[in-house]
Protein backbone atom coordinates (compact mmCIF):
# COMPACT_ATOMS: atom_id res chain seq x y z
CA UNK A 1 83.80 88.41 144.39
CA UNK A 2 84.09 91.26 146.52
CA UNK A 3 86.03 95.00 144.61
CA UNK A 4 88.73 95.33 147.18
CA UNK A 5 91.13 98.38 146.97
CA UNK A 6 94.53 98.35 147.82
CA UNK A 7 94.14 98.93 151.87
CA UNK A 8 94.78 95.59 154.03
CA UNK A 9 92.02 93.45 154.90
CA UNK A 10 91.96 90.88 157.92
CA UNK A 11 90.14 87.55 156.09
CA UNK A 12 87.92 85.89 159.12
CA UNK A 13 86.35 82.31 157.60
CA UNK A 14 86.20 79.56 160.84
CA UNK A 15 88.35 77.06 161.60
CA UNK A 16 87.09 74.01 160.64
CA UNK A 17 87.52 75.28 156.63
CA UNK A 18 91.21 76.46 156.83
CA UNK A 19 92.29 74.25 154.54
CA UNK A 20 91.00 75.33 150.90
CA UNK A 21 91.31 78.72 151.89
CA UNK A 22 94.50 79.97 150.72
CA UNK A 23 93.04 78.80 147.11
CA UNK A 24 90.37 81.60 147.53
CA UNK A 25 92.68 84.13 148.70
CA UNK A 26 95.08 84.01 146.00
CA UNK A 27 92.24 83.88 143.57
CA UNK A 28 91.03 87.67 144.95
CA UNK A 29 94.92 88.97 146.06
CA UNK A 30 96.93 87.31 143.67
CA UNK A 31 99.93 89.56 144.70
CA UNK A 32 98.74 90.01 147.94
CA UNK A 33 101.29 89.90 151.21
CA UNK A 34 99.47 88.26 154.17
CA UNK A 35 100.22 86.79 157.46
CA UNK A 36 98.24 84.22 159.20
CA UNK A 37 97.47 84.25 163.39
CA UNK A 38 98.49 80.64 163.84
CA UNK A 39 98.75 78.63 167.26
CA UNK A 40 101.66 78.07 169.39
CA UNK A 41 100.57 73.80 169.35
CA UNK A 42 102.32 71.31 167.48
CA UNK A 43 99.45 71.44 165.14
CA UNK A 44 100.17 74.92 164.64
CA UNK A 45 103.90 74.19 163.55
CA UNK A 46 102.24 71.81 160.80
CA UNK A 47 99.82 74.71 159.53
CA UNK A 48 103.01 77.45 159.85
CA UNK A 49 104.54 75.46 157.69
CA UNK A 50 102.40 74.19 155.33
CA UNK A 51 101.31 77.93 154.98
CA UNK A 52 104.75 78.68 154.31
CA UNK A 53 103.96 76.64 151.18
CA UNK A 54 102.06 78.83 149.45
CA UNK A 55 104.23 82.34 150.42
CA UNK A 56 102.24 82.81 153.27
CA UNK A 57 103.59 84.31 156.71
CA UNK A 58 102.55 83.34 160.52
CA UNK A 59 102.23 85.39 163.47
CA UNK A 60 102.23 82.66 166.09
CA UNK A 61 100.10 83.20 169.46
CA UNK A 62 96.12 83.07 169.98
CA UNK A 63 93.67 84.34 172.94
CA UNK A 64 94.82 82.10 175.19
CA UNK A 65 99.24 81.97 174.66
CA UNK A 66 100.44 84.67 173.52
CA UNK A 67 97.59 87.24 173.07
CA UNK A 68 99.58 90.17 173.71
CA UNK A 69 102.25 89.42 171.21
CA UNK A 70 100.33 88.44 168.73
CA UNK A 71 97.76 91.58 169.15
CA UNK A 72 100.37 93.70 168.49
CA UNK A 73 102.60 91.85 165.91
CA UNK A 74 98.87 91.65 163.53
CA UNK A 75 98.73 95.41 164.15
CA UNK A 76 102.26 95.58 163.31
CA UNK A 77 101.93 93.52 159.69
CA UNK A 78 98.96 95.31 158.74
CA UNK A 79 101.11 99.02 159.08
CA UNK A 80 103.38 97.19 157.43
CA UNK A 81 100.75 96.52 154.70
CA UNK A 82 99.79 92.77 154.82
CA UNK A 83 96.63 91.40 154.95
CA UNK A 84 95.83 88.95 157.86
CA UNK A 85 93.40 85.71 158.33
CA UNK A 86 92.48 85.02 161.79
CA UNK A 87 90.26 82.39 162.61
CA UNK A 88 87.78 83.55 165.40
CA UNK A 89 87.08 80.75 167.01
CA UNK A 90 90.21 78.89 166.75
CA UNK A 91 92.07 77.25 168.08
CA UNK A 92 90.61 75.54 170.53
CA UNK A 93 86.92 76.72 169.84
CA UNK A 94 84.22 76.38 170.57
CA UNK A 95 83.19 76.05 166.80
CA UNK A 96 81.39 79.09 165.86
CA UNK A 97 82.34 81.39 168.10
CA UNK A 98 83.93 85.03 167.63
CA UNK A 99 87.27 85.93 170.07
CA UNK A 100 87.62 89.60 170.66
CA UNK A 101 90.94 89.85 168.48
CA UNK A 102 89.41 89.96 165.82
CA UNK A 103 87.59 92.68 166.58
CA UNK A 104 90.53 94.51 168.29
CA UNK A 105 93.28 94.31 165.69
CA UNK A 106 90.60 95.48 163.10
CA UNK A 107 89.42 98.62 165.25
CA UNK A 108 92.82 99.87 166.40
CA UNK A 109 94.78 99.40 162.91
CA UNK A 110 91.34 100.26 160.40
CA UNK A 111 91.32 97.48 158.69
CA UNK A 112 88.18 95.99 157.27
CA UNK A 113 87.02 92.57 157.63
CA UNK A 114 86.22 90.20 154.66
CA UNK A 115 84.14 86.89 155.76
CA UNK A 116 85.11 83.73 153.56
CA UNK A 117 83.31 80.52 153.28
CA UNK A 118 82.99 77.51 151.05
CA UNK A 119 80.52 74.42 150.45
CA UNK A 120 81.96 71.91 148.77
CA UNK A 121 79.66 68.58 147.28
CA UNK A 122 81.60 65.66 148.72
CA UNK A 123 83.88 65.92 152.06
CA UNK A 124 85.38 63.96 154.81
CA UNK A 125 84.67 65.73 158.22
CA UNK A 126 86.60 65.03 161.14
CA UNK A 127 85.07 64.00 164.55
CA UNK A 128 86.77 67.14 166.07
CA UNK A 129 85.14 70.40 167.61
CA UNK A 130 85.79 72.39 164.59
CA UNK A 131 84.19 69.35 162.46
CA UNK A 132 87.43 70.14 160.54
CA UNK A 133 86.08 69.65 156.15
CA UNK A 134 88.62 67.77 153.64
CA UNK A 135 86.79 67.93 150.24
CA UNK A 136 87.04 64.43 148.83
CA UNK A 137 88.54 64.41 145.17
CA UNK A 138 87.13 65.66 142.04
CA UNK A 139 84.06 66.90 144.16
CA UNK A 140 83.13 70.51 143.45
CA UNK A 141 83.98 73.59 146.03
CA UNK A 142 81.75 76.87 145.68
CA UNK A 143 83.64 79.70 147.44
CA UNK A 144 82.26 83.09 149.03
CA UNK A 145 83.75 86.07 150.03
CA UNK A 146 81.80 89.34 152.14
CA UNK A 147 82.00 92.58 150.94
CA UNK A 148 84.49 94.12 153.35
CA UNK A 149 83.05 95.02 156.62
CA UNK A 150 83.83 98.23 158.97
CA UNK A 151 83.40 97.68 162.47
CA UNK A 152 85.92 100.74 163.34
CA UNK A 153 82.58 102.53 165.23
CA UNK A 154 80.79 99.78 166.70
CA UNK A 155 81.13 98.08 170.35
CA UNK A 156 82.73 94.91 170.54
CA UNK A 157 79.62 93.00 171.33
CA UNK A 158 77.86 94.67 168.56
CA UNK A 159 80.97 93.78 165.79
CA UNK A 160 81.22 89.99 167.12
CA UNK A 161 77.69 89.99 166.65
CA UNK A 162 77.53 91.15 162.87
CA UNK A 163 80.85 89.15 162.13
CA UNK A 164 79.27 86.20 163.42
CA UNK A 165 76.04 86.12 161.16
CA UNK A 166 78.28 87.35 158.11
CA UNK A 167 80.30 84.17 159.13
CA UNK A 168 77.56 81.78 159.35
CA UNK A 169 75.62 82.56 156.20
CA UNK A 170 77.50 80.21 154.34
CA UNK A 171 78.54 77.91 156.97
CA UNK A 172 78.69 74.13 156.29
């Protein structure tokens, strides 16, 4: 596991494997605050919610409803000292790829970026363009997380670029 200090961190891990990774995230920030970039769709009201569950916040928007708002509420939260999870290529896809936001909130508030990931042994994967993973029961879950990664003095293209193949190293 990565040796994170105290600073905020924006967790990136893609959308298909939202749903164990609160599990990881209170395993490394126990006491951690963070809030989550989720949609303005119905299906985002269900994920608010259930996020809600486990003391989790939402900032509601995405790149394509919203993006203002929710650019500078995430910049807001992480003054404020939370950490935030984004999902870069949710959430509407396509599946693997890296929306600027990302990118933005981390170079204009300087926070760093930590990757997570998980493989799990047995799953159920939805016929959806995320190819959205339930891990079937009692099956075992191996979870990753990046060192944290600085892309405060890169060029966007550059930083989508090096978040992408930190993303995909672990990629189901």
């Amino acid at each position: 596991m990565p040796i994170l200090d105290e600073k905020p961190i924006i967790v990136t891990f893609w959308h298909g494997e939202l749903l164990m990774q609160p599990f990881l995230y209170k395993k490394i920030k126990n006491n951690g605050k963070i809030a989550l970039l989720i949609s303005e769709h119905f299906d985002g009201e269900i994920i608010a919610k259930t996020m809600k569950f486990f003391g989790f916040e939402s900032i509601r928007g995405s790149s394509r409803k919203g993006a203002v708002k929710s650019l500078i509420g995430m910049i807001k939260k992480v003054k404020d000292g939370y950490d935030l999870a984004i999902t870069p290529d949710g959430p509407k896809g396509p599946r693997y790829s890296i929306a600027d936001g990302v990118i933005a909130v981390a170079q204009k508030s300087g926070a760093r970026i930590v990757v997570f990931n998980y493989r799990v042994s047995k799953f159920w994967q939805l016929n959806s363009w995320d190819k959205f993973l339930i891990p079937k029961p009692f099956s075992t879950i191996e979870f990753f997380a990046s060192e944290p990664i600085d892309v405060s003095n890169l060029e966007i293209e550059q930083a989508k670029n090096l978040l992408k193949n930190k993303m995909l190293l672990n990629a189901i």
